[in-house]
Every structure is written in structure tokens, then in C-alpha cells.
N, C-alpha and C. Protein backbone atom coordinates (compact mmCIF):
# COMPACT_ATOMS: atom_id res chain seq x y z
N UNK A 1 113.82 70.16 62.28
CA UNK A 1 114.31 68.80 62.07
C UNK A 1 115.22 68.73 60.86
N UNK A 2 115.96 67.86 60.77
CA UNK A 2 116.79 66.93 59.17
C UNK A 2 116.26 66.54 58.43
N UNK A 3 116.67 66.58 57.29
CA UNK A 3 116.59 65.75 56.20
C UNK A 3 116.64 64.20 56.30
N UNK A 4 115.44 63.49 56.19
CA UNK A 4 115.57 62.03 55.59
C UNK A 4 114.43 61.66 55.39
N UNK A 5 114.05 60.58 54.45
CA UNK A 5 112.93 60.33 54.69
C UNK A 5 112.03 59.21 55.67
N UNK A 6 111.14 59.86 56.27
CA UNK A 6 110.80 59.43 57.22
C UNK A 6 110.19 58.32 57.15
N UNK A 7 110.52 57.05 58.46
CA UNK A 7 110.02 55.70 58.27
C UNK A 7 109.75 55.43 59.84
N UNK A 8 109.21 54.24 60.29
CA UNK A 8 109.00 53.51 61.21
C UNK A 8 109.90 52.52 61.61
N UNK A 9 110.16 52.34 62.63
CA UNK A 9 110.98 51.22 62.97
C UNK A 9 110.44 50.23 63.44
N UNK A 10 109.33 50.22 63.69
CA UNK A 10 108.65 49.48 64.44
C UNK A 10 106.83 49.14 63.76
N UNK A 11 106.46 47.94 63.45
CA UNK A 11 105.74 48.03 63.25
C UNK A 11 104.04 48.28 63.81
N UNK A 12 103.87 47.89 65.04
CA UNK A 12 102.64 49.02 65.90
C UNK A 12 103.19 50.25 66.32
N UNK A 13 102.34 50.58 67.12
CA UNK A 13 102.32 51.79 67.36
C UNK A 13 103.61 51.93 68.69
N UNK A 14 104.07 52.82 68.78
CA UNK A 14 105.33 52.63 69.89
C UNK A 14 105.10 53.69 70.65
N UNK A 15 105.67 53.31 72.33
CA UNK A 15 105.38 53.88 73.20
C UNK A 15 106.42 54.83 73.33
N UNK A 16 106.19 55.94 74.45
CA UNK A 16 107.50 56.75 74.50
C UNK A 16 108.14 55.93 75.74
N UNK A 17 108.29 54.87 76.44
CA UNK A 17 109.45 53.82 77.19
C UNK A 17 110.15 53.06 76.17
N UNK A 18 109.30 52.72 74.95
CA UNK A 18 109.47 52.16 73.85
C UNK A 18 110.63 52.60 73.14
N UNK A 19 110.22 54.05 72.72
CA UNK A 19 110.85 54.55 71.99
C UNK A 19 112.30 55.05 72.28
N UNK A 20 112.31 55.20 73.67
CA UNK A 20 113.54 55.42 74.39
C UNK A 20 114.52 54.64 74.77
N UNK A 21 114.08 53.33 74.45
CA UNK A 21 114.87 52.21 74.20
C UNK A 21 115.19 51.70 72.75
N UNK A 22 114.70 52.28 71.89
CA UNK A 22 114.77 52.00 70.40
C UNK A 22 115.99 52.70 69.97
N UNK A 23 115.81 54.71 70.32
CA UNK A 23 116.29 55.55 69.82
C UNK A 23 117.79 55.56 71.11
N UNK A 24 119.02 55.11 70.19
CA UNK A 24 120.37 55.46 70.78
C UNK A 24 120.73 56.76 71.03
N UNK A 25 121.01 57.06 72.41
CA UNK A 25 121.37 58.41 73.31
C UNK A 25 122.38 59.01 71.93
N UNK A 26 122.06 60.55 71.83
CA UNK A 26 122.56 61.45 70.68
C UNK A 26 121.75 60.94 69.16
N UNK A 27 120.96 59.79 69.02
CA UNK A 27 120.60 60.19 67.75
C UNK A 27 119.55 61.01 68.20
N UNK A 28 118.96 61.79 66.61
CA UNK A 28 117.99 63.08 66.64
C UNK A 28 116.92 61.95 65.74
N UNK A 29 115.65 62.23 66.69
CA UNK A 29 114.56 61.30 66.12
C UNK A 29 113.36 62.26 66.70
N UNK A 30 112.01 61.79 66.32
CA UNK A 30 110.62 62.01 66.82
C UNK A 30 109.61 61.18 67.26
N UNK A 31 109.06 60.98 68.00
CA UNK A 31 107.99 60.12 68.59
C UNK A 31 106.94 60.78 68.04
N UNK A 32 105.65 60.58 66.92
CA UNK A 32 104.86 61.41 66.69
C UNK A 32 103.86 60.71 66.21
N UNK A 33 102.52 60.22 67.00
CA UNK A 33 101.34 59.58 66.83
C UNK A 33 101.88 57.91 66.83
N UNK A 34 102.90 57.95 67.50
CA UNK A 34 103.29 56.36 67.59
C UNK A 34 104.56 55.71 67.25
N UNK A 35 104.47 56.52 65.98
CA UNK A 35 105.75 56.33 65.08
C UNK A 35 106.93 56.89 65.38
N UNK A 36 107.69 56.33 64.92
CA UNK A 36 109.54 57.21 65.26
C UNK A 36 109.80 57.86 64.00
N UNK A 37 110.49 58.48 64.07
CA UNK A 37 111.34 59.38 62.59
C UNK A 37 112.43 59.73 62.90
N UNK A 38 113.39 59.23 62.28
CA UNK A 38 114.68 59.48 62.37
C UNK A 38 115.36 60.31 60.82
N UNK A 39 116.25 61.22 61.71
CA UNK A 39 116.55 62.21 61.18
C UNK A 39 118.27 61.68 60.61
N UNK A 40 118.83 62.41 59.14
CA UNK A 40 120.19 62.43 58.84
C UNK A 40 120.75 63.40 59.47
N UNK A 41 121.86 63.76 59.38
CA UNK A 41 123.06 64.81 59.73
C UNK A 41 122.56 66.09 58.89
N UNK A 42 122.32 67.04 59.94
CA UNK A 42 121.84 68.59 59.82
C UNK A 42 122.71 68.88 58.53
N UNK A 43 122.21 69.83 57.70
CA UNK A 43 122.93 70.47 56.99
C UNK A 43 123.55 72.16 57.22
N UNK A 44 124.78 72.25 56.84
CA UNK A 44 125.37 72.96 57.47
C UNK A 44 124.46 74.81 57.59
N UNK A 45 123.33 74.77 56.81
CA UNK A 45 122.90 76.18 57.30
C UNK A 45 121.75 76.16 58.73
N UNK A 46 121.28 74.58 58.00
CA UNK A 46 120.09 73.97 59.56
C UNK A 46 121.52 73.89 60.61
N UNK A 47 122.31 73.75 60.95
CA UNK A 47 123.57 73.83 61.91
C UNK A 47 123.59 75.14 62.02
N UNK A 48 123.67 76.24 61.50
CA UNK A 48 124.07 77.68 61.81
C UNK A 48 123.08 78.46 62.04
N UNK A 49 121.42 77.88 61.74
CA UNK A 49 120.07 78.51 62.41
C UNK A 49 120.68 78.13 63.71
N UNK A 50 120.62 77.19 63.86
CA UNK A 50 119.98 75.78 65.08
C UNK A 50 121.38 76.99 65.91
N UNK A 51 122.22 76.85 66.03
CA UNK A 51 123.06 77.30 66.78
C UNK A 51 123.14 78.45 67.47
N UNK A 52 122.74 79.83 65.92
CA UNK A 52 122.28 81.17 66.07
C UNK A 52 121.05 81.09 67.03
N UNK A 53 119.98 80.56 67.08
CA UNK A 53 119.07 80.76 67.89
C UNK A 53 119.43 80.21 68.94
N UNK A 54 119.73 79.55 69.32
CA UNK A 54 120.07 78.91 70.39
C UNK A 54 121.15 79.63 71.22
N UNK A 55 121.94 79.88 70.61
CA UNK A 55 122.62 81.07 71.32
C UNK A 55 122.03 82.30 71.85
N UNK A 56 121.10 83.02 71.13
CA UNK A 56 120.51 84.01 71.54
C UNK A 56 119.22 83.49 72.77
N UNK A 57 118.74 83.08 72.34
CA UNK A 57 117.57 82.64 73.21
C UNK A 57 118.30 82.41 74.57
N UNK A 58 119.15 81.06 74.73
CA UNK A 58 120.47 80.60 76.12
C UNK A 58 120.71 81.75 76.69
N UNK A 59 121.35 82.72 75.75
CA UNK A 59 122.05 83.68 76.00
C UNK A 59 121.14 84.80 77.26
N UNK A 60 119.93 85.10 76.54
CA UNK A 60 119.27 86.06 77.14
C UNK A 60 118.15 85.63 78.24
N UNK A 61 117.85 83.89 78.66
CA UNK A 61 117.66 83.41 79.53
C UNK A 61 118.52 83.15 80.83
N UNK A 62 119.27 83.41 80.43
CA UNK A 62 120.27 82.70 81.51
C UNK A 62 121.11 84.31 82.01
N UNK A 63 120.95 85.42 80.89
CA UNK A 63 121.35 86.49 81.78
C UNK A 63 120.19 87.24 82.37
N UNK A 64 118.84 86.60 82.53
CA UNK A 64 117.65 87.53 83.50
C UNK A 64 117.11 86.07 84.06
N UNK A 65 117.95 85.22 83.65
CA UNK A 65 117.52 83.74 85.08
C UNK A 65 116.00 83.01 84.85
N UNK A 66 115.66 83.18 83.55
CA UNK A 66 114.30 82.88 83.42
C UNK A 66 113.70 81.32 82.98
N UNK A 67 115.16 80.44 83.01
CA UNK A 67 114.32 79.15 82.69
C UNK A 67 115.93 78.81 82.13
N UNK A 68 115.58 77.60 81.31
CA UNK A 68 116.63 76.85 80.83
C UNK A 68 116.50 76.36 79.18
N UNK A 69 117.33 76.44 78.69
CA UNK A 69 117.22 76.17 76.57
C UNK A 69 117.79 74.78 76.37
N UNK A 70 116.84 74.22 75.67
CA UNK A 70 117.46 72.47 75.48
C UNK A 70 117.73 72.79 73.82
N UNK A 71 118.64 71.46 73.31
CA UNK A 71 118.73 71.71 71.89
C UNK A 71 118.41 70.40 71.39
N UNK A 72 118.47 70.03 70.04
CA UNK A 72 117.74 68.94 69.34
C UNK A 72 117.84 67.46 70.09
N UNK A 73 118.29 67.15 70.74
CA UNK A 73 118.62 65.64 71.25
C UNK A 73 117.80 65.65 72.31
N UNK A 74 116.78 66.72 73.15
CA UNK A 74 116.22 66.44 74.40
C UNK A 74 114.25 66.31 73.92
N UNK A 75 113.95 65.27 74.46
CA UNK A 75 112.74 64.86 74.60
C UNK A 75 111.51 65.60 74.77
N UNK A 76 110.56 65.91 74.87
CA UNK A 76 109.48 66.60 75.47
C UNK A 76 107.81 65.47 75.44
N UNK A 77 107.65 64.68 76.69
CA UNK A 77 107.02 64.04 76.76
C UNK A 77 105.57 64.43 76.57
N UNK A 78 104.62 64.48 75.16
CA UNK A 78 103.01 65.38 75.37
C UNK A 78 102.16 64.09 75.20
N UNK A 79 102.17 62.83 75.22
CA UNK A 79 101.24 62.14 75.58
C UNK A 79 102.58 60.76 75.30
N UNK A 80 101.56 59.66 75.44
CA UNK A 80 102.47 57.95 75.95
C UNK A 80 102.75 57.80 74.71
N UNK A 81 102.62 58.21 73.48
CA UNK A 81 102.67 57.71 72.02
C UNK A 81 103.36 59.12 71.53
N UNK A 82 103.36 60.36 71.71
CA UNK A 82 104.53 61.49 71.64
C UNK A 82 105.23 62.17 72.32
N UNK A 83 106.46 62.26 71.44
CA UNK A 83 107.75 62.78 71.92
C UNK A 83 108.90 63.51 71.23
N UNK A 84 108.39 64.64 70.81
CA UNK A 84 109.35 64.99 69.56
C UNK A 84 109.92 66.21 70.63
N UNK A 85 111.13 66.27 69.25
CA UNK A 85 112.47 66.90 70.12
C UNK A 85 112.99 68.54 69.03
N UNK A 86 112.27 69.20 69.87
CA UNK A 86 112.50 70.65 69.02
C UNK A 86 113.87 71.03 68.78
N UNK A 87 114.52 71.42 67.77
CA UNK A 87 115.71 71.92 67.43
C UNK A 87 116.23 72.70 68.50
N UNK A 88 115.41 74.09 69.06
CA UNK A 88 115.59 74.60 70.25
C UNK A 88 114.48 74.67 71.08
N UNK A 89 114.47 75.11 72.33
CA UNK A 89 113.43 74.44 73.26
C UNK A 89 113.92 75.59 74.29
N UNK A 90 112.64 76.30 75.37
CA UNK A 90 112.79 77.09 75.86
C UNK A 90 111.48 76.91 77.22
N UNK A 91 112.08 76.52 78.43
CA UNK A 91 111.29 75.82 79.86
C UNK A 91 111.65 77.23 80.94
N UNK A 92 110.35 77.73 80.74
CA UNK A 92 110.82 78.72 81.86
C UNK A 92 111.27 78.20 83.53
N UNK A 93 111.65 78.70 84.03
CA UNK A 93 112.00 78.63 85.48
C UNK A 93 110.82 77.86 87.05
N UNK A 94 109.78 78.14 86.75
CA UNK A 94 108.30 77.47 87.32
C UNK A 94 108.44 76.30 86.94
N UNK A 95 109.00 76.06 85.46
CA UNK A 95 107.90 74.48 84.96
C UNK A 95 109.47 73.76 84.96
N UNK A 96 110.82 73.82 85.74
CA UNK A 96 111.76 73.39 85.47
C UNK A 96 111.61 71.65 86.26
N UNK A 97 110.86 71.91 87.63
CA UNK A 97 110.59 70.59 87.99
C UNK A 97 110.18 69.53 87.40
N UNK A 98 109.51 70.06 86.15
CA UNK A 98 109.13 68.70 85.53
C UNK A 98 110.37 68.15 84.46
N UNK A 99 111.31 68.74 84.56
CA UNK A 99 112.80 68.20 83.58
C UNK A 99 113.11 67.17 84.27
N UNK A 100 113.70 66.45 83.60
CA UNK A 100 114.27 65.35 84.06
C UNK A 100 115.28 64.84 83.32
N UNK A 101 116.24 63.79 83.46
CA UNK A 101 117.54 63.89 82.85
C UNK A 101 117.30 63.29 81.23
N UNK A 102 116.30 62.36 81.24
CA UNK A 102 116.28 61.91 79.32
C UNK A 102 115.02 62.19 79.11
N UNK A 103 114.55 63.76 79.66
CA UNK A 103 113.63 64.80 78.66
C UNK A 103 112.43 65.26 80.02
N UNK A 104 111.66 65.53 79.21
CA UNK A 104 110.45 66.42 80.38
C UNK A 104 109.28 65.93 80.00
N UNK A 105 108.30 65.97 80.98
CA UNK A 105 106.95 65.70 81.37
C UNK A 105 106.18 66.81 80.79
N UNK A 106 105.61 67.03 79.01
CA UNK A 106 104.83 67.98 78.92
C UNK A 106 105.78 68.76 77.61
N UNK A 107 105.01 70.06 77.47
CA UNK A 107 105.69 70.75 76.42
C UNK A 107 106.42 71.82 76.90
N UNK A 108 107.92 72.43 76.29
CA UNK A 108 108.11 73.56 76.44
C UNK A 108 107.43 74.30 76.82
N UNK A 109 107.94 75.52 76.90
CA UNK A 109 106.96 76.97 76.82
C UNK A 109 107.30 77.64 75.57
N UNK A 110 108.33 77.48 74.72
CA UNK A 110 109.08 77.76 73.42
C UNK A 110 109.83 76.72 72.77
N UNK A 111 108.93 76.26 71.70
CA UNK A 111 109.47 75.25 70.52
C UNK A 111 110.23 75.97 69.45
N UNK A 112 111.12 75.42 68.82
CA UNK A 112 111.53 76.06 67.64
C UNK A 112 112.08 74.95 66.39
N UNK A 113 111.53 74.91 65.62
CA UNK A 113 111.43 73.71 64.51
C UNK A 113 112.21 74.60 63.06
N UNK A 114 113.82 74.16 62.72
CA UNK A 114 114.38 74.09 61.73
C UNK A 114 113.51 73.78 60.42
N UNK A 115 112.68 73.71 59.85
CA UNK A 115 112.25 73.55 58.20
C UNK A 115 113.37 72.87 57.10
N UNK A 116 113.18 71.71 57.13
CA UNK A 116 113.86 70.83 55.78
C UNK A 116 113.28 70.35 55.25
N UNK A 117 114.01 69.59 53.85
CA UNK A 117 113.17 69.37 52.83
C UNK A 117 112.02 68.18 53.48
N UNK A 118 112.42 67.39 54.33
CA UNK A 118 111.81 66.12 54.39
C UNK A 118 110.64 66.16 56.01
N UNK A 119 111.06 67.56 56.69
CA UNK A 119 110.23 67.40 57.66
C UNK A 119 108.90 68.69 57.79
N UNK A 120 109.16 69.15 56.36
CA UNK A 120 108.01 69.76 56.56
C UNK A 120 106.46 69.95 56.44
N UNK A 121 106.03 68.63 56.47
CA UNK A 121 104.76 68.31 56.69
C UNK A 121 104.95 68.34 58.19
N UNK A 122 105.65 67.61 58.80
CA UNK A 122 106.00 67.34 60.68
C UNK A 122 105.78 68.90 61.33
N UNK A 123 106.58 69.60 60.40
CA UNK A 123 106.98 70.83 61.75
C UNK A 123 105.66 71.79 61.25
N UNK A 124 104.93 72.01 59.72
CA UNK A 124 103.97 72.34 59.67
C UNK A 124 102.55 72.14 60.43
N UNK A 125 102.54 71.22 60.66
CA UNK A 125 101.27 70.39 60.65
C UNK A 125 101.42 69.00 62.30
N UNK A 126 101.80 68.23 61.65
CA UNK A 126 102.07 67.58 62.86
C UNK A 126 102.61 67.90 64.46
N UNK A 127 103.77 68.97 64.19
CA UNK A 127 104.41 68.95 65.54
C UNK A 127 103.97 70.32 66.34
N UNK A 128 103.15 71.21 65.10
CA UNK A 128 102.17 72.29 65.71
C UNK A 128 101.18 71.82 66.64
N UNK A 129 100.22 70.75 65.85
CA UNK A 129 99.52 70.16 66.48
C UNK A 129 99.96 69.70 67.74
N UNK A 130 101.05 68.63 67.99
CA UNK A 130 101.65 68.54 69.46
C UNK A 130 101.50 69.74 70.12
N UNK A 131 102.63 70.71 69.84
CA UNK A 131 102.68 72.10 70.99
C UNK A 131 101.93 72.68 71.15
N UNK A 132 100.42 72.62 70.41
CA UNK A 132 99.32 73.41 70.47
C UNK A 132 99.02 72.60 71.43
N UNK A 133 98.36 71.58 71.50
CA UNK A 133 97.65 70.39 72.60
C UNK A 133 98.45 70.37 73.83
N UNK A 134 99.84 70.04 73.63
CA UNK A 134 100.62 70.45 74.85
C UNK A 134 100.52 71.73 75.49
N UNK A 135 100.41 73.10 75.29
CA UNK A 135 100.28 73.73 75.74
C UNK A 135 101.55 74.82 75.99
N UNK A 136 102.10 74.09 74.60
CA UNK A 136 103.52 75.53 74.61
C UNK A 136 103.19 76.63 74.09
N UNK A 137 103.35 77.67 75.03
CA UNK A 137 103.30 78.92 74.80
C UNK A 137 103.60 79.70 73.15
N UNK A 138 104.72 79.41 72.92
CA UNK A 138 105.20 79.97 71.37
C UNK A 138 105.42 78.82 70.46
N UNK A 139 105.13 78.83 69.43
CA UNK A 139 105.71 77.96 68.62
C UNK A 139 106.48 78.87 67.55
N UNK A 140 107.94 78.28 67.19
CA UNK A 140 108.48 79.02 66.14
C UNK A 140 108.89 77.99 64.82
N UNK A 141 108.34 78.84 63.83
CA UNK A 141 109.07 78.04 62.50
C UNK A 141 109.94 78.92 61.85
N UNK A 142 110.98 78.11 61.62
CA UNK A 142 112.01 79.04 60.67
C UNK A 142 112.44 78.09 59.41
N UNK A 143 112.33 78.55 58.09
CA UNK A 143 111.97 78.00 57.12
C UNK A 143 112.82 78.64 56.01
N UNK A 144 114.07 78.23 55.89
CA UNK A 144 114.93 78.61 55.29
C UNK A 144 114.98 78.57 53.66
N UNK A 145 114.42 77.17 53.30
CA UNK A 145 113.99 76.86 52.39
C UNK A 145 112.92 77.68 51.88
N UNK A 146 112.30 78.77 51.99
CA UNK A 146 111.21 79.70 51.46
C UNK A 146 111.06 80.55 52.37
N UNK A 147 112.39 81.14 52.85
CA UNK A 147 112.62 82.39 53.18
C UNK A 147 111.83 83.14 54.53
N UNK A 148 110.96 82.21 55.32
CA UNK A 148 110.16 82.92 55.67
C UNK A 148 110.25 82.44 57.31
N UNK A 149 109.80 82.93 58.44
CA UNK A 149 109.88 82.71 59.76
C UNK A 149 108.45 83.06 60.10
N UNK A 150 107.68 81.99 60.98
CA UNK A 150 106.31 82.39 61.14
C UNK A 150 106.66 81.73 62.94
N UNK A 151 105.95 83.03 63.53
CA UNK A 151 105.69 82.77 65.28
C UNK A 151 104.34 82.56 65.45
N UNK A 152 103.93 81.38 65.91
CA UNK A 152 102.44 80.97 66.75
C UNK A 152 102.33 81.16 68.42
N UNK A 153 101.50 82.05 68.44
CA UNK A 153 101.26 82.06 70.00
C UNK A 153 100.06 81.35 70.32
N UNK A 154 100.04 80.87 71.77
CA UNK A 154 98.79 80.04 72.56
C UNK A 154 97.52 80.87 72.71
N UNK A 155 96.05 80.90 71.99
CA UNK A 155 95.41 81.81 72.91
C UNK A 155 94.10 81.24 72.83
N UNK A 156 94.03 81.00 73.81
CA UNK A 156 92.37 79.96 74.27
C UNK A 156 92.52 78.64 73.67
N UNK A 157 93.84 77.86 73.88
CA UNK A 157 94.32 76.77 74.05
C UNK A 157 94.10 76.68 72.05
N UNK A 158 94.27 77.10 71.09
CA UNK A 158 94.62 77.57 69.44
C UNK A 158 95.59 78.39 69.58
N UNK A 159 96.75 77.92 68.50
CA UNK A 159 97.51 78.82 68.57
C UNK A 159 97.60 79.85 67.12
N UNK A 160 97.35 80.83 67.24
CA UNK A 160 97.00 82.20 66.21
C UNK A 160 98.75 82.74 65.75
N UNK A 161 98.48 82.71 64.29
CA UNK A 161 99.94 83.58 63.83
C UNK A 161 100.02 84.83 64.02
N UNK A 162 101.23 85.02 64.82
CA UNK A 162 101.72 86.48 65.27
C UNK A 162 102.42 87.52 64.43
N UNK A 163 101.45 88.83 64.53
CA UNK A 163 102.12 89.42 63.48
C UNK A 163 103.38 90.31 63.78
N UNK A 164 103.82 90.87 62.67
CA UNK A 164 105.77 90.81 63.34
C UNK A 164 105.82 92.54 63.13
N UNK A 165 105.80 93.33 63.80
CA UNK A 165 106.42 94.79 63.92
C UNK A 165 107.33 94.78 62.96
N UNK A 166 107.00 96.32 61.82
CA UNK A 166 107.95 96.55 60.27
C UNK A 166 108.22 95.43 59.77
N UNK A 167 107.21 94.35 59.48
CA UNK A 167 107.32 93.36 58.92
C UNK A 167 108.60 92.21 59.32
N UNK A 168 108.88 92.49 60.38
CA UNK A 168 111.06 91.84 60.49
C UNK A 168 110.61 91.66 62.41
N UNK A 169 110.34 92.24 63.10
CA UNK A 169 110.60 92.37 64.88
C UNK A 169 109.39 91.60 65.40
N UNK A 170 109.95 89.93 65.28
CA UNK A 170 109.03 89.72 66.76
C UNK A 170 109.36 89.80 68.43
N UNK A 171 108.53 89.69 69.19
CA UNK A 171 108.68 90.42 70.57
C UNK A 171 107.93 88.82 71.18
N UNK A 172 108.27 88.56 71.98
CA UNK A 172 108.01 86.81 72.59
C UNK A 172 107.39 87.88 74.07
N UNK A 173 106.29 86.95 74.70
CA UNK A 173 105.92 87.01 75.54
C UNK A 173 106.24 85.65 76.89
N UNK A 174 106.72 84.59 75.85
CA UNK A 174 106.87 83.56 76.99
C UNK A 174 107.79 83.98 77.54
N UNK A 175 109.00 84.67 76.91
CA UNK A 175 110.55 84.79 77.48
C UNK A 175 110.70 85.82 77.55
N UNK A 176 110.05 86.79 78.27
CA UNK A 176 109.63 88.27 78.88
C UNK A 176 110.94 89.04 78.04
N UNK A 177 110.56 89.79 77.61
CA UNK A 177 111.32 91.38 77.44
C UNK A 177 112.06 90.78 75.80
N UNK A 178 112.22 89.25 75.21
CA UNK A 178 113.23 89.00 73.64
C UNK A 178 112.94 89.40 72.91
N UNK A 179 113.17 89.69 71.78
CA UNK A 179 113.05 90.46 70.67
C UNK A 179 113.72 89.64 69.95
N UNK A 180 113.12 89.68 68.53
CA UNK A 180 114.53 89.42 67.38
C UNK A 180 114.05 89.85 66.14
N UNK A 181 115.12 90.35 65.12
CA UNK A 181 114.82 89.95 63.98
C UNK A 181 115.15 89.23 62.62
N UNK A 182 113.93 88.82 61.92
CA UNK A 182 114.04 87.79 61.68
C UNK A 182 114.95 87.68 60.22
N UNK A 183 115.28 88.58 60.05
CA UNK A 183 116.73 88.63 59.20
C UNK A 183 117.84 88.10 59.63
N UNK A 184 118.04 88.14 61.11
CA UNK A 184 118.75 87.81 61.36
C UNK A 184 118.67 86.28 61.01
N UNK A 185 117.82 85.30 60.74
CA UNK A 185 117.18 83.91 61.05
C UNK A 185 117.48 83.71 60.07
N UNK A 186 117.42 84.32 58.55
CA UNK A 186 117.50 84.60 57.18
C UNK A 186 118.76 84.62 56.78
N UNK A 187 119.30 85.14 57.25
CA UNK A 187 120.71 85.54 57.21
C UNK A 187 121.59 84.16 56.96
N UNK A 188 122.61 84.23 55.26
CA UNK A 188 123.82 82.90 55.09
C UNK A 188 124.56 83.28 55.15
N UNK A 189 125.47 83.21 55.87
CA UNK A 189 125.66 83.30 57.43
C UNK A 189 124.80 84.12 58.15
N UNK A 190 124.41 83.81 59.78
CA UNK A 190 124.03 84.18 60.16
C UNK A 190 124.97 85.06 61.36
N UNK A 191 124.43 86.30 61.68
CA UNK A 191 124.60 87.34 61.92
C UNK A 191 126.35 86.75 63.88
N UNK A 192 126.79 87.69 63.85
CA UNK A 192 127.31 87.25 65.47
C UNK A 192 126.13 87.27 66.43
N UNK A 193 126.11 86.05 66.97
CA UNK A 193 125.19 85.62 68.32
C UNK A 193 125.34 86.59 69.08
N UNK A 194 126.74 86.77 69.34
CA UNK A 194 127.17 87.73 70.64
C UNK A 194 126.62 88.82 70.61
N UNK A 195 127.25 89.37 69.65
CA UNK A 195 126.56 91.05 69.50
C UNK A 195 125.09 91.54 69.38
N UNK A 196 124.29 90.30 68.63
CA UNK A 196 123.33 90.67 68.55
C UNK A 196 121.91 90.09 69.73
N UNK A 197 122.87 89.51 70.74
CA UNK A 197 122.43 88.95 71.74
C UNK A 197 122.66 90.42 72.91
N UNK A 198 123.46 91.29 72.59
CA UNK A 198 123.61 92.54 73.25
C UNK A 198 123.16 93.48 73.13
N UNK A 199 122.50 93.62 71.46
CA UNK A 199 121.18 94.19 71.34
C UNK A 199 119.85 94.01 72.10
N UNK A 200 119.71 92.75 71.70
CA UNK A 200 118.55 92.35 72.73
C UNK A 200 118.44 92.54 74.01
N UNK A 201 119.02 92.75 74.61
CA UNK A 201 119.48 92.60 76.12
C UNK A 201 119.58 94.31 76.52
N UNK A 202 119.59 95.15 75.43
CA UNK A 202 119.74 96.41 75.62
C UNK A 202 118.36 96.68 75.65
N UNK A 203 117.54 95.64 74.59
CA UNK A 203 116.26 96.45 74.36
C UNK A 203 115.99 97.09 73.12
N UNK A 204 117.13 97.69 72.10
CA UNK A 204 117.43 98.41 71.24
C UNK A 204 116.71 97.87 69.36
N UNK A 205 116.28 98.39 68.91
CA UNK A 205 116.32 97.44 67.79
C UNK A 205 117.07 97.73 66.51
């Protein structure tokens, strides 16, 4: 998520029909225990994660056909009172029926939550909690602000931190065969999408 600090627009609790009439098509907001949170304008390295991953992830779904990658503006419906909208987002190919054109019924299978100054109680704590209960497969944090990238996987409906091969290579199981590392995630500037989206795709590390 962005930088701002987070408020309500509404004073009860708001629904997600609610909220979808509140929140204007292209702003970046959250539905989370009721409340809305609206986000400022990314800053330009949360723009060059958000993009880098998203490229790679798109990239290597769409060349073995395994589902479809949403980016910060699309919905993910996990109960009538939440609706938060992962930076990148990863729906394998099975669960595509439940998409729909202003968001989906349920959680990803791969969340991925940007780390800023103002949303990281949300993507810590709060929006884990969502994708855990929802039932997304991976959760990813990338946390630029303290250097660090932590992957949560699903296992007996808790999701457990995954540990990363030579300290740098995680290996995703939702999105069969990806790899990355997380230098690359680290990386100001971050690394060419392309090329290192051809690594992956080789297998190679």
C-alpha cells in the first residue's frame, strides 16, 4: 500500500456494495474490518517494486498459462465488511471464474503488499490476517523501508514464514516452478524485469 494516514469516511461500519460506491474507479483504497483507507500517490521506489514484481510474476504466468496478475486498483472480496486490494495479486487458472469485472469473490492465491511508512500495521498484521482467513495460498511482504522481504505460506489454514534458500531464493508453490531473488526486490533500481524474468523461466539461479 501508500503512504497516508489512514481514516474513515464513513462513520459505521461500511459494506463492500458500500464501499464500492464510496471509493471512485482508479482510486487505491482498502475495505478492512469495515473501514475504508485511502491511500496517496505511490512513491517512486513503491512504483518500481510494484511494477518489477508485477512484471515478473505476469510475465511467467502468462508464459506457462497458469492464471491471471491483477495490480493495486482490483478488489478481492473476503467477507461483506472486507476488501483490500494487494499491490500485486496472483488467481490461478481454476479459481478464474470467480473474477469478475470490479474485483473477485474470495482471496487470491498470491498477495503481495508494498510496505510504507503509513501502512504497516495493515500489511503486517491486518491484511495477513485477511489472506490467512481467506485462504490465499502465499502471502508476500516486501519492505523496503527495513530492507527485508518475508514469504508466508498457507498450512493447516495458519500461515508459517518461509524460509528462503542461501538466505536470498524463494521458490513459490502457488505459481508452480517461480523463483526469485530477493535482491532483486531490494534492489534502487530494480533489476530489468525482462531479463530476469528469463532467468526464471530457464529455471537457472
Amino acid at each position: 500500500m501508500t503512504t497516508k494516514t489512514a481514516h474513515a469516511i464513513a462513520p459505521d461500519l461500511v459494506t463492500v456494495a458500500e464501499y464500492r460506491r464510496l471509493v471512485r474507479d482508479g482510486e487505491k483504497a482498502d475495505l478492512i474490518d469495515g473501514v475504508i483507507y485511502m491511500a496517496s500517490p505511490d512513491s517512486r521506489r513503491h512504483d518500481r517494486i510494484q511494477g518489477f514484481t508485477r512484471a515478473l510474476v505476469e510475465g511467467y504466468a502468462k508464459a506457462k498459462s497458469l492464471g491471471e496478475v491483477f495490480g493495486s486498483r482490483f478488489g478481492f472480496e473476503v467477507s461483506d465488511f472486507d476488501e483490500p486490494e494487494p499491490d500485486v495479486a496472483f488467481v490461478s487458472r481454476g479459481r478464474l471464474h470467480l473474477v469478475h469485472e470490479v474485483g473477485m469473490k474470495g482471496g487470491p492465491d498470491i498477495a503481495v503488499e508494498i510496505v510504507s511508512r503509513e501502512s504497516r500495521h495493515r500489511d503486517y498484521e491486518d491484511k495477513k490476517r485477511l489472506y490467512e482467513e481467506a485462504g490465499t495460498q502465499e502471502y508476500w511482504i516486501i519492505d523496503p523501508l527495513q530492507n527485508r522481504v518475508e514469504f508466508y505460506r498457507l498450512a493447516e489454514g495458519r500461515y508459517d514464514l518461509v524460509p528462503l534458500e542461501q538466505n536470498r531464493i524463494f521458490r513459490s508453490t502457488a505459481l508452480e516452478g517461480f523463483w526469485l531473488d530477493i535482491e532483486w526486490l531490494l534492489a534502487d533500481p530494480p533489476p530489468n524485469a525482462h531479463e530476469k524474468l528469463q532467468e526464471v523461466l530457464r529455471g537457472s539461479l
